[in-house]
Protein backbone atom coordinates (compact mmCIF):
# COMPACT_ATOMS: atom_id res chain seq x y z
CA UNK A 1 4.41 13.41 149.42
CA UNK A 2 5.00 12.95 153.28
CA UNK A 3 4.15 9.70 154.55
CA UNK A 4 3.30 11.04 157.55
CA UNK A 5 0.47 13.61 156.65
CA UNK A 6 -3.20 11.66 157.01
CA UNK A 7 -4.57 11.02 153.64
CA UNK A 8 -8.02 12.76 154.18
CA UNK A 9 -5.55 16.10 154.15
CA UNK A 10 -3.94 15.13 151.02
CA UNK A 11 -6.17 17.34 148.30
CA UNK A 12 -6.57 15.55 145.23
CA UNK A 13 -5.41 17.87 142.76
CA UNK A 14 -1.81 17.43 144.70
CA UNK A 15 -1.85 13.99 142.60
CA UNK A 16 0.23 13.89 139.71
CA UNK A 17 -2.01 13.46 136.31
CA UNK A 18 -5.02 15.29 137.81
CA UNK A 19 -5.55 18.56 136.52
CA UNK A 20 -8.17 20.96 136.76
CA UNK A 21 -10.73 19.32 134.65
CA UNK A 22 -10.69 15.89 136.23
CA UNK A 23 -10.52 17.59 139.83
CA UNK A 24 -13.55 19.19 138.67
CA UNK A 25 -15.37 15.57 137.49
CA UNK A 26 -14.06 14.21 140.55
CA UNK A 27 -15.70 16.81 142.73
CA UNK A 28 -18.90 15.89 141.44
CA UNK A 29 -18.48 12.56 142.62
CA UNK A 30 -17.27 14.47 145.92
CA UNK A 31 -14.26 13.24 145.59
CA UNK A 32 -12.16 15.92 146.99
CA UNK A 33 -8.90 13.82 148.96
CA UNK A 34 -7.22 10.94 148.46
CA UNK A 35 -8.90 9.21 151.45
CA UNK A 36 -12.65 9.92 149.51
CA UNK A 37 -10.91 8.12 146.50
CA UNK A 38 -9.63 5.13 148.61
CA UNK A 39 -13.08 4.76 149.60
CA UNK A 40 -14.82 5.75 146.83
CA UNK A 41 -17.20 2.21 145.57
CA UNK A 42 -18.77 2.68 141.96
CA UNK A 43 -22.53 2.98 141.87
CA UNK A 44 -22.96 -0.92 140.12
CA UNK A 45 -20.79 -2.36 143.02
CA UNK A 46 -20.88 -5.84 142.88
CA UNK A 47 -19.77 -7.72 145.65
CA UNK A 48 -18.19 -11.18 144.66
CA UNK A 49 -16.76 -12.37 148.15
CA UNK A 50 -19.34 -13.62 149.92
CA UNK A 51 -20.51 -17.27 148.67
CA UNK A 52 -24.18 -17.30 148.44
CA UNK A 53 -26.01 -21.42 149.05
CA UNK A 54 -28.03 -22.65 146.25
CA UNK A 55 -30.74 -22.90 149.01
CA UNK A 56 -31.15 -19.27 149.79
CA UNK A 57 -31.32 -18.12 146.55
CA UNK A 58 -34.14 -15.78 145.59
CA UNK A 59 -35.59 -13.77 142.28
CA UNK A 60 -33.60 -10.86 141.63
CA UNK A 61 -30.96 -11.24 143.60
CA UNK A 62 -27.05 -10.96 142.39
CA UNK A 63 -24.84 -13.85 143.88
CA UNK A 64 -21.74 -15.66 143.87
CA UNK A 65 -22.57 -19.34 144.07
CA UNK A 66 -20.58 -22.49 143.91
CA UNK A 67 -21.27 -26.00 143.20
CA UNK A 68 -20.74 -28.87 141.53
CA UNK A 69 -22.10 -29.93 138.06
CA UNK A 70 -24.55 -32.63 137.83
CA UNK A 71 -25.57 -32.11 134.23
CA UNK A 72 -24.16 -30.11 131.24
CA UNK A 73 -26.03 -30.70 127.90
CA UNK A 74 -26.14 -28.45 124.57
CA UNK A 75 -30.10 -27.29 124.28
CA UNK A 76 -31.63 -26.57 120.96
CA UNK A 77 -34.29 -23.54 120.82
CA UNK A 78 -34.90 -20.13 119.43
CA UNK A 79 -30.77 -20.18 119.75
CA UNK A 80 -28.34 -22.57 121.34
CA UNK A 81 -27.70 -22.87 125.12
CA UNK A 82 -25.44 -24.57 127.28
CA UNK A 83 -27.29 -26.02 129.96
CA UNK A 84 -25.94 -26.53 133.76
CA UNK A 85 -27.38 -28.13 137.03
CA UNK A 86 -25.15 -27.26 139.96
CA UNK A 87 -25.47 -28.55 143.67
CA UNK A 88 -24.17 -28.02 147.24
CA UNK A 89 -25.23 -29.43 149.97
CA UNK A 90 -28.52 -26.88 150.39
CA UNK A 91 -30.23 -27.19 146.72
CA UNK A 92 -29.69 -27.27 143.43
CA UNK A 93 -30.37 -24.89 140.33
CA UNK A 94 -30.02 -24.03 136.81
CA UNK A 95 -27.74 -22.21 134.59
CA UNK A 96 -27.82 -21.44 131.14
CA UNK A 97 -25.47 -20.14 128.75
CA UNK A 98 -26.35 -18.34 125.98
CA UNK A 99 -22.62 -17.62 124.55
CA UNK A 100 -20.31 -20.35 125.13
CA UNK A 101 -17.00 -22.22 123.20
CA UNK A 102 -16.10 -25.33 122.80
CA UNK A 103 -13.56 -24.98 125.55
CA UNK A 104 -16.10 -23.97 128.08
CA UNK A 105 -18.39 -27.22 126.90
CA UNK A 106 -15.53 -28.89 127.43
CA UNK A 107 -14.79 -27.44 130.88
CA UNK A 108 -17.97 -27.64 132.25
CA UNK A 109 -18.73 -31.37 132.41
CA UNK A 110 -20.50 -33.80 135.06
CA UNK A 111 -18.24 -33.62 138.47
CA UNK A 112 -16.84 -29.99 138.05
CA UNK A 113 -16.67 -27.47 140.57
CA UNK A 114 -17.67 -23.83 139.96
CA UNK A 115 -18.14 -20.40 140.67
CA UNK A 116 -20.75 -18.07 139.19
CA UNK A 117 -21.86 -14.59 139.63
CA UNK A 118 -24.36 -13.27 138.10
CA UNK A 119 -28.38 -12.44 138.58
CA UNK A 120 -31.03 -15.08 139.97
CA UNK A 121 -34.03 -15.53 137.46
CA UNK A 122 -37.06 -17.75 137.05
CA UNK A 123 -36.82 -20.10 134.65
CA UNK A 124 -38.68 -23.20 133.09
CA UNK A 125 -36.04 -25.26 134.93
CA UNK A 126 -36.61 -22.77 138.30
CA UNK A 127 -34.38 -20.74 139.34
């Protein structure tokens, strides 16, 4: 290919592995040049760049958060949990794991700092 031709003019089917049939699947995603598949985002895209604070955290919402742990204790219920409090500087919250290993217990002790994506729901500890 010629570096030099703009991508938007560089037809997909041109790319080597793409044959008829997945030009055709990729036209229903109108996908139809190599620029559309450069800037092509899934329909689940989840954005895990932007740091969300503890204090703004809301119901329903999908963040990245960061913080350091507080408190990290085994819970017994229905099943087994790993239980988290994280802080920042704006709040503090809850997480539970419901699937964990011995290395994460071991990992996730009083004075670490961490990262976690995931969804924002009410709990009996809040959010």
């Amino acid at each position: 290919m010629n570096p030099t031709v703009p991508l938007n003019q560089i037809q997909i089917s041109q790319l080597s592995g793409v044959g008829p049939s997945t030009a055709a699947r990729l036209e229903r995603l109108h996908i139809y040049n190599v620029q559309d598949m450069l800037f092509h985002l899934p329909s689940r895209y989840q954005n895990r760049t932007r740091i969300t604070p503890i204090g703004a955290l809301r119901e329903g919402m999908e963040v990245l958060i960061e913080g350091d742990i507080l408190i990290s204790d085994t819970v017994r219920g229905k099943r087994r949990s790993l239980l988290c409090r994280i802080e920042d500087s704006t709040g503090v919250t809850s997480l539970r794991f419901f699937h964990f290993g011995s290395a994460q217990k071991n990992y996730l002790q009083r004075g670490a700092r961490i990262r976690c994506f995931g969804e924002v729901r009410r709990g009996i500890t809040g959010l």
